[in-house]
N, C-alpha and C. Protein backbone atom coordinates (compact mmCIF):
# COMPACT_ATOMS: atom_id res chain seq x y z
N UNK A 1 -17.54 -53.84 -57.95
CA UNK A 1 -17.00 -52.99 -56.91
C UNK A 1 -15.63 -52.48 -57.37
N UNK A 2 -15.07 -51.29 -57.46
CA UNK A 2 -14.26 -50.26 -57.53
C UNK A 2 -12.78 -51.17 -56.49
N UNK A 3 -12.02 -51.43 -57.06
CA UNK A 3 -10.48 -51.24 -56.88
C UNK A 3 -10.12 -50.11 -55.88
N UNK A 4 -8.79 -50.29 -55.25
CA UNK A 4 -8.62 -49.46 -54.32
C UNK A 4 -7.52 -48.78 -55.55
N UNK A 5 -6.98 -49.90 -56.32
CA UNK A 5 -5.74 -49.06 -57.32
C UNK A 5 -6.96 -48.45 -58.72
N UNK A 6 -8.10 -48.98 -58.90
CA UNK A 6 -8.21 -48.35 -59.88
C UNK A 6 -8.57 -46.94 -59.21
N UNK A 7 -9.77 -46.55 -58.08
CA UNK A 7 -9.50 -45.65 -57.53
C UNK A 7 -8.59 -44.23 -57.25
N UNK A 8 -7.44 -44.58 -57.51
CA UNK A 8 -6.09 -44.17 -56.92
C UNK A 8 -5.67 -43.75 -58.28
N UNK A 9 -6.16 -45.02 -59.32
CA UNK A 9 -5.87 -44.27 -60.62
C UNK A 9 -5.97 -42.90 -61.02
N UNK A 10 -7.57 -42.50 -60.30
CA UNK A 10 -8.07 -41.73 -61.21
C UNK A 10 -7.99 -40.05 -60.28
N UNK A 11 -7.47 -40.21 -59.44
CA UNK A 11 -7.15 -38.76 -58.67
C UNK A 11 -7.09 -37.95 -59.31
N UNK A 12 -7.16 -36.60 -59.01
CA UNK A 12 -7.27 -35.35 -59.79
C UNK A 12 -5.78 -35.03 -60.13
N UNK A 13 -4.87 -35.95 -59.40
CA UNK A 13 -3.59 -35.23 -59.72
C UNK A 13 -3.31 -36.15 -60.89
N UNK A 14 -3.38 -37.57 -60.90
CA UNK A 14 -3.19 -38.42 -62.01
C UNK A 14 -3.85 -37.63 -63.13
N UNK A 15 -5.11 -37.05 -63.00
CA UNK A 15 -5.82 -36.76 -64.19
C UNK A 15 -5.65 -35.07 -65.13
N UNK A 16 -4.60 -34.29 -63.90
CA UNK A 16 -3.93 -33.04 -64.46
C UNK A 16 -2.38 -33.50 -64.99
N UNK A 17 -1.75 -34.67 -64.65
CA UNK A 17 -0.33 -35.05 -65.22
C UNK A 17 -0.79 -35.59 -66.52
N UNK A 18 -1.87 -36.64 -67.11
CA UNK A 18 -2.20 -37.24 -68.33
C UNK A 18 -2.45 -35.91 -69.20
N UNK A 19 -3.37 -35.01 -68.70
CA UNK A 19 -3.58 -33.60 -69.37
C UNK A 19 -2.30 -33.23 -70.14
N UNK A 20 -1.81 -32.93 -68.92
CA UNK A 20 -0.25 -32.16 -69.40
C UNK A 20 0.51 -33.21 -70.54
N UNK A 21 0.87 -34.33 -69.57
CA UNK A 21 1.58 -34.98 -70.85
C UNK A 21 0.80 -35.50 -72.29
N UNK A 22 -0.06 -36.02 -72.39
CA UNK A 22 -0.78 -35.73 -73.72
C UNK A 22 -0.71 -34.82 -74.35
N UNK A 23 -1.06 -33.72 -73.71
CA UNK A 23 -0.63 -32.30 -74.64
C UNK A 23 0.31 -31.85 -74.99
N UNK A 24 1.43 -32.38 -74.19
CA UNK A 24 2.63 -31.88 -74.45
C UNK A 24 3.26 -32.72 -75.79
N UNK A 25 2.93 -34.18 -75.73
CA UNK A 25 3.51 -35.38 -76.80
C UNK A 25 2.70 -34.91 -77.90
N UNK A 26 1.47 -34.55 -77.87
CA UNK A 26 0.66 -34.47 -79.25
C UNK A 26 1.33 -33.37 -79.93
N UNK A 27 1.70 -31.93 -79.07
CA UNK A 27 2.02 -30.73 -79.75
C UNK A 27 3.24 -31.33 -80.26
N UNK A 28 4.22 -31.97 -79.58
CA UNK A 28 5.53 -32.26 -79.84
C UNK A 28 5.66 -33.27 -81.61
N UNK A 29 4.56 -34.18 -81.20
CA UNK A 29 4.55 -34.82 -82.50
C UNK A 29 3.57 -34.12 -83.63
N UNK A 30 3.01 -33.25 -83.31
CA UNK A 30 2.21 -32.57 -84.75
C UNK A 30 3.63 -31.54 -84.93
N UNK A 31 4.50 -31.01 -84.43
CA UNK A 31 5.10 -30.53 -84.72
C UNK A 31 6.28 -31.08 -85.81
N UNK A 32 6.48 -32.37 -85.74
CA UNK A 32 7.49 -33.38 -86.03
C UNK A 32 6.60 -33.84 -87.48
N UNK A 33 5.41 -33.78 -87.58
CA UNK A 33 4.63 -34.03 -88.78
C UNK A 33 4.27 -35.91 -88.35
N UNK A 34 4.56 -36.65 -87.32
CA UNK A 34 4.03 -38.30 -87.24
C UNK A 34 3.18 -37.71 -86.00
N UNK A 35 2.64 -39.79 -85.96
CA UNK A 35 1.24 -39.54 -85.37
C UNK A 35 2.12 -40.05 -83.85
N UNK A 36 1.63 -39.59 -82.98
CA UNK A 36 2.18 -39.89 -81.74
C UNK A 36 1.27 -40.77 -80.67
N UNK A 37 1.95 -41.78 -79.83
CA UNK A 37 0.48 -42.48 -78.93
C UNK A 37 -0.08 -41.56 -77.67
N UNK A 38 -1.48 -41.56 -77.94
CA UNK A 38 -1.79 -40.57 -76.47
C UNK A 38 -2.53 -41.37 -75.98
N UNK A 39 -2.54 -40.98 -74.65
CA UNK A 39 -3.22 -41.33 -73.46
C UNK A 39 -5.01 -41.79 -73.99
N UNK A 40 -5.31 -42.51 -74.00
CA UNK A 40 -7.16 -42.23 -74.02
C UNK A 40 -7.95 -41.60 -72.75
N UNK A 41 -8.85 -40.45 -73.77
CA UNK A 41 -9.52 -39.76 -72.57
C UNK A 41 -9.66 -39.59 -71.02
N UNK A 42 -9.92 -39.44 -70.05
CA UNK A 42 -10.26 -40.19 -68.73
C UNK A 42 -11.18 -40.35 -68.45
N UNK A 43 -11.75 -41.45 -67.77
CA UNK A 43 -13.28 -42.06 -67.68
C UNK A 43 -13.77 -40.96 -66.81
N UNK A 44 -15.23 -40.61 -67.71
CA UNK A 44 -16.04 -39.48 -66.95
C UNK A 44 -17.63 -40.01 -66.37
N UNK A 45 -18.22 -40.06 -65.53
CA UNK A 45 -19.40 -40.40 -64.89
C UNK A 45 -20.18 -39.83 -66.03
N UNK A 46 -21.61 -39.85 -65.89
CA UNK A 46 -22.59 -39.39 -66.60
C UNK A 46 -22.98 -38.62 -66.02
N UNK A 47 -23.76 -37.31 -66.52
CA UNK A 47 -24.25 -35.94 -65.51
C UNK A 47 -25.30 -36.72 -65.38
N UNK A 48 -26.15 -36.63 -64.53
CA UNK A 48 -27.32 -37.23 -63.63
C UNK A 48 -28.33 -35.81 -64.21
N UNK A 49 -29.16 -35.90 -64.07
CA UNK A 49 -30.29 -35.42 -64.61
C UNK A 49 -31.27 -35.15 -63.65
N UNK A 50 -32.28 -34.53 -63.28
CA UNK A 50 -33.47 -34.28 -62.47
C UNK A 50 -34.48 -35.12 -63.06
N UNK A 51 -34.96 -35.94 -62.76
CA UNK A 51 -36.38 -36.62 -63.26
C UNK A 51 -37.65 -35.87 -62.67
N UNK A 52 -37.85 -34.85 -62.96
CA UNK A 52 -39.33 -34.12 -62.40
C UNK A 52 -40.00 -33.75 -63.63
N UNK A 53 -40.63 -35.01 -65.16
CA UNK A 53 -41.37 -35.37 -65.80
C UNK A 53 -42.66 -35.30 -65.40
N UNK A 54 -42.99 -36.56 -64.07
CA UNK A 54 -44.03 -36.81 -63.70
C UNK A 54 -44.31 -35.39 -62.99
N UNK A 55 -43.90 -34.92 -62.53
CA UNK A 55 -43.89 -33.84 -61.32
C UNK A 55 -44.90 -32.71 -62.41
N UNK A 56 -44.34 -32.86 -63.60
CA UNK A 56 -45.31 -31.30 -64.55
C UNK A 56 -46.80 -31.62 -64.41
N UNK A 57 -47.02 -30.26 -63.80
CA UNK A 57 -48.42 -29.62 -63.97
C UNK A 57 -48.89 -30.41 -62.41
N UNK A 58 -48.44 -30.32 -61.70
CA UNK A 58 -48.59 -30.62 -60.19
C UNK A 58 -48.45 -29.85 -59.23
N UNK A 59 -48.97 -29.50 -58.38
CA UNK A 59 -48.56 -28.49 -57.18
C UNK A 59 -47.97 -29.39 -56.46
N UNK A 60 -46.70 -28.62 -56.31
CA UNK A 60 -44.89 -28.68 -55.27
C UNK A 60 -45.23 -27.85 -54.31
N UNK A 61 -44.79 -28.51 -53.32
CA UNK A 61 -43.70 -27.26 -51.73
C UNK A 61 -42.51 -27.37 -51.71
N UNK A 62 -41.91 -26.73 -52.37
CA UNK A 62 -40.46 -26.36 -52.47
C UNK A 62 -40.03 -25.53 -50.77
N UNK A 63 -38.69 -26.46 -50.40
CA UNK A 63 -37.65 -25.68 -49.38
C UNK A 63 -36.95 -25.66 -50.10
N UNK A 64 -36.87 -23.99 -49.69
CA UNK A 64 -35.13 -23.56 -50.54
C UNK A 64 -34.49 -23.07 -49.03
N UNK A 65 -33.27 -22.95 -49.36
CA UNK A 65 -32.28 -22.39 -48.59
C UNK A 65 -32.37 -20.96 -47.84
N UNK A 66 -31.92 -21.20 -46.43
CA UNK A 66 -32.79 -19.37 -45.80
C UNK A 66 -34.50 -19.75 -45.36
N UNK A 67 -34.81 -20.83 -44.76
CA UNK A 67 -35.64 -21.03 -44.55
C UNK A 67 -37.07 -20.96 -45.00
N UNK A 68 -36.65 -20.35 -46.70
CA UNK A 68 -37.60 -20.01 -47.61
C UNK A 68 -38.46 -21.17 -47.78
N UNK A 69 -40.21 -20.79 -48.53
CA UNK A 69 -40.94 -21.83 -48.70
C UNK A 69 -41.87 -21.46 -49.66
N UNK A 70 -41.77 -22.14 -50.93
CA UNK A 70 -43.11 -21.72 -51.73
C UNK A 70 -43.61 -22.80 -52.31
N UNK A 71 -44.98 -22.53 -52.45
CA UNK A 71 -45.90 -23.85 -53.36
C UNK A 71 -46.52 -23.40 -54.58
N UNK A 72 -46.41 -23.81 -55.27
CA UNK A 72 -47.01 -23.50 -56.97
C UNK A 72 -46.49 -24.67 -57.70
N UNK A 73 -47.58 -24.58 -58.77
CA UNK A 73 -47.92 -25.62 -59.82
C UNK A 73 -46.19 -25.88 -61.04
N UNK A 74 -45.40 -27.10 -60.83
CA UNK A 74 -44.63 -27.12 -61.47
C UNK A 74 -44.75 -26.71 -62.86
N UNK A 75 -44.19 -25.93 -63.79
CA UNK A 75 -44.39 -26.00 -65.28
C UNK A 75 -42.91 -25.82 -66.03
N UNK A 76 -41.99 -26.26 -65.46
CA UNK A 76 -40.80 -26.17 -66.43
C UNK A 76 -39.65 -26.18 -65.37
N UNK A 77 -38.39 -27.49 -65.82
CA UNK A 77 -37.30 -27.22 -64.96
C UNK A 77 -36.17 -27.57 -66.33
N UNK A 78 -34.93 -27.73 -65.67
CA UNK A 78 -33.65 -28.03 -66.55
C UNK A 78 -32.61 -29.23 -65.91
N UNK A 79 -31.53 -29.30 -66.62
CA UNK A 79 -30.99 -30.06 -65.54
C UNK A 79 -30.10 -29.73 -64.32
N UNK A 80 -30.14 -28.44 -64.48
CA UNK A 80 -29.49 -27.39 -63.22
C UNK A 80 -30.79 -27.60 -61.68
N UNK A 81 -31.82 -28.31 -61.92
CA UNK A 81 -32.73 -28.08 -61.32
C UNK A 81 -33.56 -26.26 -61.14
N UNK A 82 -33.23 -25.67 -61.75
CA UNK A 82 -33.78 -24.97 -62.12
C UNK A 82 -35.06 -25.44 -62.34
N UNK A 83 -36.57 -24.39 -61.58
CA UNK A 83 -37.76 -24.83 -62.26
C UNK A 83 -38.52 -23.35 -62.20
N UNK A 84 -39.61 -23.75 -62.78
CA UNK A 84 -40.27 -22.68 -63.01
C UNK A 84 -41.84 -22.83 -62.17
N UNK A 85 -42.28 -22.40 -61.25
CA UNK A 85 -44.02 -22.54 -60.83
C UNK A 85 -44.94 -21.87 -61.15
N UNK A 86 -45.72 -21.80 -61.54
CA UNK A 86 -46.77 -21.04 -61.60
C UNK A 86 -48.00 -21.27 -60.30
N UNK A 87 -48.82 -20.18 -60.07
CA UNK A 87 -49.24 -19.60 -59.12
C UNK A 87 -48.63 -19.81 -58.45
N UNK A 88 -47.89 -19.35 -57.60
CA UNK A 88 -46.48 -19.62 -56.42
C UNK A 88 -47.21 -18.90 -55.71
N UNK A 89 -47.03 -19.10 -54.24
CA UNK A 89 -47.47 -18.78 -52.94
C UNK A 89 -46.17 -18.96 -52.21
N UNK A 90 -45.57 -17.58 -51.62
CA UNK A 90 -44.54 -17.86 -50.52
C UNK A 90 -45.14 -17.95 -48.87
N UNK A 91 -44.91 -18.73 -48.50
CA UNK A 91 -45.15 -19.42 -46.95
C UNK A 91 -43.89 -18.27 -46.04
N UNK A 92 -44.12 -17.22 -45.69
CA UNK A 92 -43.61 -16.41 -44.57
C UNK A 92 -43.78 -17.23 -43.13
N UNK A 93 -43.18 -16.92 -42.30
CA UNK A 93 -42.22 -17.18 -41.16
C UNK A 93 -44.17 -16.31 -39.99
N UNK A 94 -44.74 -17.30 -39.26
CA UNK A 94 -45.97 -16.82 -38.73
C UNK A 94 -47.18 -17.58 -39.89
N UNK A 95 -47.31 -18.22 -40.79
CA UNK A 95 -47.73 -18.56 -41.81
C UNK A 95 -48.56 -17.14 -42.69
N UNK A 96 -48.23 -16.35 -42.61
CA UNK A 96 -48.66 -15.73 -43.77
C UNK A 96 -48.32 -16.04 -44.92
N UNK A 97 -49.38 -16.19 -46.06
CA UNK A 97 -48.82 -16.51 -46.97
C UNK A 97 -48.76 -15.23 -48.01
N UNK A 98 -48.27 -14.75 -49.02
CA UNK A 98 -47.64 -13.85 -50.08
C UNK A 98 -48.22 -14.49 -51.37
N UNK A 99 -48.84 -14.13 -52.05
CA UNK A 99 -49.02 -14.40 -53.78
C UNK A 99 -48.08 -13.84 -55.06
N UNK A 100 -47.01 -14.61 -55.27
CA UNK A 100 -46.09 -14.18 -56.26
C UNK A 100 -46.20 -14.93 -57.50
N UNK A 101 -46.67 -15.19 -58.08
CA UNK A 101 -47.69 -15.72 -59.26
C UNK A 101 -46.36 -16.54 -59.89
N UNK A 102 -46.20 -16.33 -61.05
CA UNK A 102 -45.15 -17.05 -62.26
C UNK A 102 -43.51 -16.69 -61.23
N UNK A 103 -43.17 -18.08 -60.87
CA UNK A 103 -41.58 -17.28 -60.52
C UNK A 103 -40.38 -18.39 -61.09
N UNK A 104 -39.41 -17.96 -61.01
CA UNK A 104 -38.01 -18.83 -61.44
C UNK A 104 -37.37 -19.31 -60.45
N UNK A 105 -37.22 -20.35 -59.80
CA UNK A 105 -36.43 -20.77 -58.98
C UNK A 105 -34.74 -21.23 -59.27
N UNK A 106 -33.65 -20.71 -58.80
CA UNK A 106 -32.38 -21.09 -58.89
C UNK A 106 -32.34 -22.65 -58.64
N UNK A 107 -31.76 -23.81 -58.99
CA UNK A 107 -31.64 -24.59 -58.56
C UNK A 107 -30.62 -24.98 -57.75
N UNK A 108 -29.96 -24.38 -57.10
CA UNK A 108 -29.03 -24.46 -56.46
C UNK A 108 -29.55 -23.98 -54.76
N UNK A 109 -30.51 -23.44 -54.93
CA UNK A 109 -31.43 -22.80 -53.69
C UNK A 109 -32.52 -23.92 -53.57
N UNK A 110 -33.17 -24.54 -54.19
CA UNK A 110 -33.57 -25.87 -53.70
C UNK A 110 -33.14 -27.06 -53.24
N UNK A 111 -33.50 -27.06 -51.66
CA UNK A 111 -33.09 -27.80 -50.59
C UNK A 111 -34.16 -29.37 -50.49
N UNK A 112 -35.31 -29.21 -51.07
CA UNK A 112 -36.02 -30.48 -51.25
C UNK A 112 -37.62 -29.68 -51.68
N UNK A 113 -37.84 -31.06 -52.74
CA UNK A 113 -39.36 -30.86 -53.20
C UNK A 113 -40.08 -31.82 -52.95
N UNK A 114 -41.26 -31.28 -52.69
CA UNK A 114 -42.68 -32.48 -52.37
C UNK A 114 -44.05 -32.32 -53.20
N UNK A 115 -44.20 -33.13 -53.61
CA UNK A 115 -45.20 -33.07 -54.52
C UNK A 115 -46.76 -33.22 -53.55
N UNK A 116 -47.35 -32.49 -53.52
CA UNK A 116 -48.54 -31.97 -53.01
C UNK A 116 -50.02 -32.34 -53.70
N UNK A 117 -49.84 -33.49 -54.50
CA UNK A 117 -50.57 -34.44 -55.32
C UNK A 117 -50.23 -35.73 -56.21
N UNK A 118 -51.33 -36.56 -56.04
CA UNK A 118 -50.68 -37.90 -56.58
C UNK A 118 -50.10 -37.62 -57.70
N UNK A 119 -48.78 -38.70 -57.38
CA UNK A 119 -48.01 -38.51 -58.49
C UNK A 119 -47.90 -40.41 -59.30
N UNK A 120 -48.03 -40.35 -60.65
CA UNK A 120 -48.28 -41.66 -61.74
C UNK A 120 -49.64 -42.14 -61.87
N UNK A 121 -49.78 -43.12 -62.27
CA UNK A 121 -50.89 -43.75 -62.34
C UNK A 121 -52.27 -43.24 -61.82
N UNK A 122 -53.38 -43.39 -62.39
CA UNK A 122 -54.56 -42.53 -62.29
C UNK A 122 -55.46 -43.88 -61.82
N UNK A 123 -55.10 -44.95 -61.35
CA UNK A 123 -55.95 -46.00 -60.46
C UNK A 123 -56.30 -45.27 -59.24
N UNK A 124 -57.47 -45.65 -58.95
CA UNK A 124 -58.21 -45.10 -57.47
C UNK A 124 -58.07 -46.31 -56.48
N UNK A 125 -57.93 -46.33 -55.36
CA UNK A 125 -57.95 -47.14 -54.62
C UNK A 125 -59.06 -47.26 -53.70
N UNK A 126 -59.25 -49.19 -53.90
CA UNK A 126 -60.26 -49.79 -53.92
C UNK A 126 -60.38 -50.64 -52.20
N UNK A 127 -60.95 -50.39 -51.88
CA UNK A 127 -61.27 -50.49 -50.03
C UNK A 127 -61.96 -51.45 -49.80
C-alpha cells in the first residue's frame, strides 16, 4: 500500500521542479566539462494495453458514444483501442438496422464491448 508521503512525492509539481532542475545541473555541468549528480528518472506506471486477443474473429456489439451501436466480426485493434469490424451492422434508434461492411472504429468513441459469442475454451457443456 502507497504512502501518503510517497504519494505527495510524486505530484505533478514535484515532477516539473526535478525536470527543471536536472536540466538545468546537467546543462550547467556539461558545460563545465565534469559529470554532475542527477535526479533518477521519475517512476512511470506501465501503459495498460487492451486484451481483445481472444475477442479476434468474433462478433462484438460495440456502444460508442452518441448513443451509437454497431455489431461486426472483430478483426484488428491497437492499444488506443482502436478496432477494426468487419461486416458491421449499425443498430439505428427504432431498430433499423444499416449495413456498413469493413469500418474503423476510434477508440476513444468506444463506451463498452460485448462479445456476442463464446469466448476461450471450445468444451461443450455437459448436462
Amino acid at each position: 500500500m502507497f504512502t501518503e508521503s510517497y504519494l505527495t512525492s510524486l505530484s505533478p509539481r514535484d515532477l516539473e521542479d526535478s525536470k527543471s532542475t536536472t536540466h538545468s545541473s546537467s546543462c550547467a555541468a556539461a558545460s563545465r566539462g565534469s559529470a554532475a549528480h542527477t535526479q533518477p528518472p521519475p517512476l512511470t506506471m506501465p501503459q495498460a494495453q487492451p486484451e481483445l486477443k481472444k475477442y479476434l474473429d468474433k462478433r462484438l456489439f460495440v456502444q460508442l458514444n452518441g448513443s451509437r451501436k454497431v455489431i461486426g466480426v472483430l478483426r484488428g485493434y491497437d492499444v488506443f483501442l482502436n478496432i477494426v469490424l468487419d461486416d458491421a451492422v449499425e443498430e439505428k434508434d427504432g431498430g433499423e438496422k444499416v449495413r456498413i461492411g469493413m469500418v474503423v472504429i476510434r477508440g476513444n468513441s468506444v463506451v463498452m464491448l460485448e462479445a456476442l459469442e463464446r469466448i476461450g475454451g471450445d468444451r461443450q457443456d455437459r448436462g
